[in-house]
C-alpha atoms as a PDB file:
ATOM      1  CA  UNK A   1      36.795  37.998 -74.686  1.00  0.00           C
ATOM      2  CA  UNK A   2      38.271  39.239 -71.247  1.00  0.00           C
ATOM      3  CA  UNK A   3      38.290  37.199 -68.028  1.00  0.00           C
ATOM      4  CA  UNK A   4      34.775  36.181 -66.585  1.00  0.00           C
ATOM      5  CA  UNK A   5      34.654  35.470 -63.222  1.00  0.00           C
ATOM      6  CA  UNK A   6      32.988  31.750 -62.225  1.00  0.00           C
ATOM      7  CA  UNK A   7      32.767  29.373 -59.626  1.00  0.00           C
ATOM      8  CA  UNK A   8      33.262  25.416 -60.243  1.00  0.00           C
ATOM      9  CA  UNK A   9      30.595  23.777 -58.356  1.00  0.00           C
ATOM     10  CA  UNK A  10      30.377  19.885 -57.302  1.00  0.00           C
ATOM     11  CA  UNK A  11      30.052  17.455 -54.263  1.00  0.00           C
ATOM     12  CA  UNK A  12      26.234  18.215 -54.904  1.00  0.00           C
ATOM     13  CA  UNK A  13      26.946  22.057 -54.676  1.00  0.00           C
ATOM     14  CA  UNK A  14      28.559  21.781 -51.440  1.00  0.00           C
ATOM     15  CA  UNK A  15      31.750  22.454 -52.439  1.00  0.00           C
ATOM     16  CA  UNK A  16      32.789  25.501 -54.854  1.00  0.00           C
ATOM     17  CA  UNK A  17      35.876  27.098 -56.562  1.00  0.00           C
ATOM     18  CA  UNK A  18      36.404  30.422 -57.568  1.00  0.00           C
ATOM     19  CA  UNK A  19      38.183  30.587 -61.209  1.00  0.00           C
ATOM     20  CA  UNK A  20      38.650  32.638 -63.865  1.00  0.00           C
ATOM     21  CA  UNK A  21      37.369  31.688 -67.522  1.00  0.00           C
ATOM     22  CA  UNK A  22      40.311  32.542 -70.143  1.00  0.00           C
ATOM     23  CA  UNK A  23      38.799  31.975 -73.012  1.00  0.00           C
ATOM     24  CA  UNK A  24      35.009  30.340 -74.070  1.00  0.00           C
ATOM     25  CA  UNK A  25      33.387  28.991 -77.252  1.00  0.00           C
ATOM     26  CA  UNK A  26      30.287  26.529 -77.368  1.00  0.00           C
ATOM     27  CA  UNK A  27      31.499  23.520 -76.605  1.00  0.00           C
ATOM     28  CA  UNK A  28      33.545  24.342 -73.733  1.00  0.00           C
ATOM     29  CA  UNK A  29      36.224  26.699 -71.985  1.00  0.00           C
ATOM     30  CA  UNK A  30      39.438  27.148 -70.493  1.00  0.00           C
ATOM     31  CA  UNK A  31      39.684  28.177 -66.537  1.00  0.00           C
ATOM     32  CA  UNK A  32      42.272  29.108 -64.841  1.00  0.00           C
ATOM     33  CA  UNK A  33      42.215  28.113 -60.671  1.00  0.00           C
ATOM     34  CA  UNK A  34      44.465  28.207 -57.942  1.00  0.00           C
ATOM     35  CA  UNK A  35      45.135  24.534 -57.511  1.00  0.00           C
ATOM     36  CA  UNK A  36      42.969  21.856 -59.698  1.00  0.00           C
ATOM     37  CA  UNK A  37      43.807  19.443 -56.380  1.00  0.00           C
ATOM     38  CA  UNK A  38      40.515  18.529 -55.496  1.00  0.00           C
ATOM     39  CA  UNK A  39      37.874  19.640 -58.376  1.00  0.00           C
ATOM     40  CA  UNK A  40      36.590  16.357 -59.800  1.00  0.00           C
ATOM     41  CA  UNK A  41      36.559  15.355 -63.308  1.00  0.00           C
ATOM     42  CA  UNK A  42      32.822  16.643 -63.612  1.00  0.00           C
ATOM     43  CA  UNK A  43      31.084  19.333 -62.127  1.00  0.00           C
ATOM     44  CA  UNK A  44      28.902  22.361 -62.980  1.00  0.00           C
ATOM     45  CA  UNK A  45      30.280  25.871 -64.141  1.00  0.00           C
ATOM     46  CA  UNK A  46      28.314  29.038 -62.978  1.00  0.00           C
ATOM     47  CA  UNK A  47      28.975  31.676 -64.860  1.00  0.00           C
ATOM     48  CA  UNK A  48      25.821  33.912 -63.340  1.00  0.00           C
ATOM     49  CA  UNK A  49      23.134  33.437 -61.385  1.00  0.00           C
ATOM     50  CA  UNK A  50      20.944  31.973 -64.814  1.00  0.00           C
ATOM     51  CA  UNK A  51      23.944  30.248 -66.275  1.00  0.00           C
ATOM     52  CA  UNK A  52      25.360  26.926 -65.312  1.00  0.00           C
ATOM     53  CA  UNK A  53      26.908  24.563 -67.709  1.00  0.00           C
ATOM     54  CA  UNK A  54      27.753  20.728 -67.010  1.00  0.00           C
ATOM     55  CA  UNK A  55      31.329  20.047 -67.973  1.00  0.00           C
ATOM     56  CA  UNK A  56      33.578  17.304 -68.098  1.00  0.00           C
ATOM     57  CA  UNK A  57      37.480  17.711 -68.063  1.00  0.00           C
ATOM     58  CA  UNK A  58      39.561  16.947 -70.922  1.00  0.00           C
ATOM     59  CA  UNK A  59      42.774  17.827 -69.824  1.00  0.00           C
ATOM     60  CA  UNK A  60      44.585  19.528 -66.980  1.00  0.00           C
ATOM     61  CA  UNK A  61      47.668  21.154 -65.695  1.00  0.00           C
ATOM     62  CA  UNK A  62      48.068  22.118 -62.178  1.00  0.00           C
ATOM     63  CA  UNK A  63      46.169  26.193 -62.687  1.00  0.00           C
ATOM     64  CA  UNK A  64      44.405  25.395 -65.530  1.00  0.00           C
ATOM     65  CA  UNK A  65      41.607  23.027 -66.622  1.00  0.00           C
ATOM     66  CA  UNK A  66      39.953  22.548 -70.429  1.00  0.00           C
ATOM     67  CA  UNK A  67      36.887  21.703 -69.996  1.00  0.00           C
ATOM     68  CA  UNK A  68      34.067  20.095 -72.447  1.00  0.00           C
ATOM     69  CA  UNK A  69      30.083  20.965 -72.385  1.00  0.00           C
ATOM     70  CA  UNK A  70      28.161  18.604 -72.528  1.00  0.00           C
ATOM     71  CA  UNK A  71      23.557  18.651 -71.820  1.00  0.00           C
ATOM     72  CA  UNK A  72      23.753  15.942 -68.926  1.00  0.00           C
ATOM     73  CA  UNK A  73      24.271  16.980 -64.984  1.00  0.00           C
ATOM     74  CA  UNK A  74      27.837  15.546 -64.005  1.00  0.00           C
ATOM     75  CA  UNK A  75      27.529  12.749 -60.991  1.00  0.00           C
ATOM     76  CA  UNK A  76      31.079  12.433 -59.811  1.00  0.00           C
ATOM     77  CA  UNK A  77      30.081   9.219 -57.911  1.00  0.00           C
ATOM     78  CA  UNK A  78      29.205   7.300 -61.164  1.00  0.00           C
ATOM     79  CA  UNK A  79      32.108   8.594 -63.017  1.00  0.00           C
ATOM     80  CA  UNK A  80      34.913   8.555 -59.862  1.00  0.00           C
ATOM     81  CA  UNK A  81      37.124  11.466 -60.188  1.00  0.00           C
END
């Protein structure tokens, strides 16, 4: 699979960052960022204007982020980050 371009969306889709997806498979993806200071520990992953996919973070280092699937909208304010 080569690099797909995405933005990391959150804060009620106020706040966005641009990263890269590495690599993909159903139940979640890698992405690399800039900095993961800031992105919350839920947010919404558009990959195109039709495709968005909830995610919650599994692990981290400080440019990349694993990151689960999962069917339900994230709400960082019930969750904290």
């Amino acid at each position: 699979m080569a690099d797909i371009r995405a933005r990391i969306v959150f804060n009620q889709g106020h706040s966005t960052v641009s990263c890269v997806v590495r690599t993909m498979s159903n139940d979640g993806a890698l992405l690399h960022v800039r900095s993961v200071f800031g992105i919350p520990s839920a947010f919404r992953l558009v990959l195109s204007e039709d495709t968005h996919r909830p995610c919650w973070v599994v692990r981290r280092t400080t440019k990349e982020i694993a990151v689960a699937f999962t069917d339900m909208e994230p709400v960082v304010e019930a969750i904290g980050r």
